[in-house]
Protein backbone atom coordinates (compact mmCIF):
# COMPACT_ATOMS: atom_id res chain seq x y z
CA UNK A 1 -9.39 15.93 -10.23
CA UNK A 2 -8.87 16.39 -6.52
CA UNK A 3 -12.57 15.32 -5.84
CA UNK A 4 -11.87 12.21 -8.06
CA UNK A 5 -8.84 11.11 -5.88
CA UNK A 6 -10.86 11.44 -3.06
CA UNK A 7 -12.98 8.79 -4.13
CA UNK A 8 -10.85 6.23 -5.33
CA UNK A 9 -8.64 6.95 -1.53
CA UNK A 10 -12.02 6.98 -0.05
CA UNK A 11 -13.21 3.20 -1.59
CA UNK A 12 -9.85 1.89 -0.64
CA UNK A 13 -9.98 3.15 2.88
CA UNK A 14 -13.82 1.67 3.34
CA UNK A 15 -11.80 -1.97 2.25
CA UNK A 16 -9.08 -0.83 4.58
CA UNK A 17 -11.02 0.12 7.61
CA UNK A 18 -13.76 -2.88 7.58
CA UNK A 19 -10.09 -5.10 7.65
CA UNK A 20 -8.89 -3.43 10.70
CA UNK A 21 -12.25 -3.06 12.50
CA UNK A 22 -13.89 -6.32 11.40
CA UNK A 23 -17.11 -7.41 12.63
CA UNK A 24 -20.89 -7.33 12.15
CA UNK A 25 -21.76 -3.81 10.57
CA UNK A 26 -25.33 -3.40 10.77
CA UNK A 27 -25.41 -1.36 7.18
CA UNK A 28 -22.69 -4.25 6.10
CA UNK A 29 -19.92 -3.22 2.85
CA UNK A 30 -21.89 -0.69 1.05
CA UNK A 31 -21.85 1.61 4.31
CA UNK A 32 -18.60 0.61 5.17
CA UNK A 33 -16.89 1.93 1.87
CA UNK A 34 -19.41 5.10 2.14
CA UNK A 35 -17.87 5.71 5.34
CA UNK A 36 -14.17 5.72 4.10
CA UNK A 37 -14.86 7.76 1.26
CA UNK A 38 -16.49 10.42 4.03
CA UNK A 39 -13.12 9.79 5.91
CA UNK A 40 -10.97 10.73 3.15
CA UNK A 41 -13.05 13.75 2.64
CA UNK A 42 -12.86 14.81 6.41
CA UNK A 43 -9.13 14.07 6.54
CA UNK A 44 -8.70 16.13 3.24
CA UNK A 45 -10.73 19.10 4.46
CA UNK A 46 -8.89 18.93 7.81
CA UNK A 47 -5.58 18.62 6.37
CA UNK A 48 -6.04 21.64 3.95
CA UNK A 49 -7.49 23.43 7.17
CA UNK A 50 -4.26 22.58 9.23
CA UNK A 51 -1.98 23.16 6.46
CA UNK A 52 -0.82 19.69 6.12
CA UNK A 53 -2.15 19.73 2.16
CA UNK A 54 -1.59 21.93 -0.38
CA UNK A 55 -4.74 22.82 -2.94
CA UNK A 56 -4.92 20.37 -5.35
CA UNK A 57 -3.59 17.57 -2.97
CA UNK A 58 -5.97 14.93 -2.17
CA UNK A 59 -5.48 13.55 1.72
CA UNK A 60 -3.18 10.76 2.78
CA UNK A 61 -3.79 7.58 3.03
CA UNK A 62 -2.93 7.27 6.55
CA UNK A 63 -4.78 10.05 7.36
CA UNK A 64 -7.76 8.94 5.25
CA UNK A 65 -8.16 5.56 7.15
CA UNK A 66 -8.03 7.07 10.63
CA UNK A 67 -10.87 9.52 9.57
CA UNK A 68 -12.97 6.10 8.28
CA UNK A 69 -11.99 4.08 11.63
CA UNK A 70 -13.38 7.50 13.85
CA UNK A 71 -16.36 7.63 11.47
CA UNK A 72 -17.42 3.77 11.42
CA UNK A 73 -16.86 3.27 15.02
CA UNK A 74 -19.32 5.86 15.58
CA UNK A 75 -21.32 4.72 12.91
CA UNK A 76 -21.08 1.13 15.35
CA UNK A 77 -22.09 3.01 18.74
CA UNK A 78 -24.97 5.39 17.09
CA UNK A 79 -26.83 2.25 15.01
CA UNK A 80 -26.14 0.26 17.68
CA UNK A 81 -27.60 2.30 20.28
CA UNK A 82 -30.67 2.87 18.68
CA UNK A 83 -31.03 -1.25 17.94
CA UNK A 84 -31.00 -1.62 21.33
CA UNK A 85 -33.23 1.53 22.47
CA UNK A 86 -35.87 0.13 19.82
């Protein structure tokens, strides 16, 4: 159940996080929404590491969209780094 949660924060978040970083992603919505639901997982696994969660809680939403904005921005400079290497 807890994994399942994750998900549906994690899709929401990807929505969430293109909204308050718009702009030109070069793996567009798809990657975006990956990247929240790896957020949500990171900000579970970090919460449950700090104590914030207990087991069986699935991470915040708060904290779940903060983990997608840190992941797509360096998503951004990584892709976009190598666009311009190549």
């Amino acid at each position: 159940m807890h994994i399942l949660v994750t998900l549906i924060v994690g899709l929401i978040v990807g929505a969430l996080a293109k909204l308050i970083m718009p702009g030109k992603d070069p793996g567009g919505v798809i990657i975006t929404i990956l990247l929240g639901i790896a957020g949500s997982f990171i900000a579970g696994a970090l919460g449950h590491a700090l104590g914030w969660y207990q087991v069986g809680d699935g991470p915040g939403i708060i904290a779940s969209i903060v983990g997608a904005v840190i992941l797509l921005a360096i998503y951004r400079a990584v892709i976009g780094r190598r666009h311009a290497v190549a």
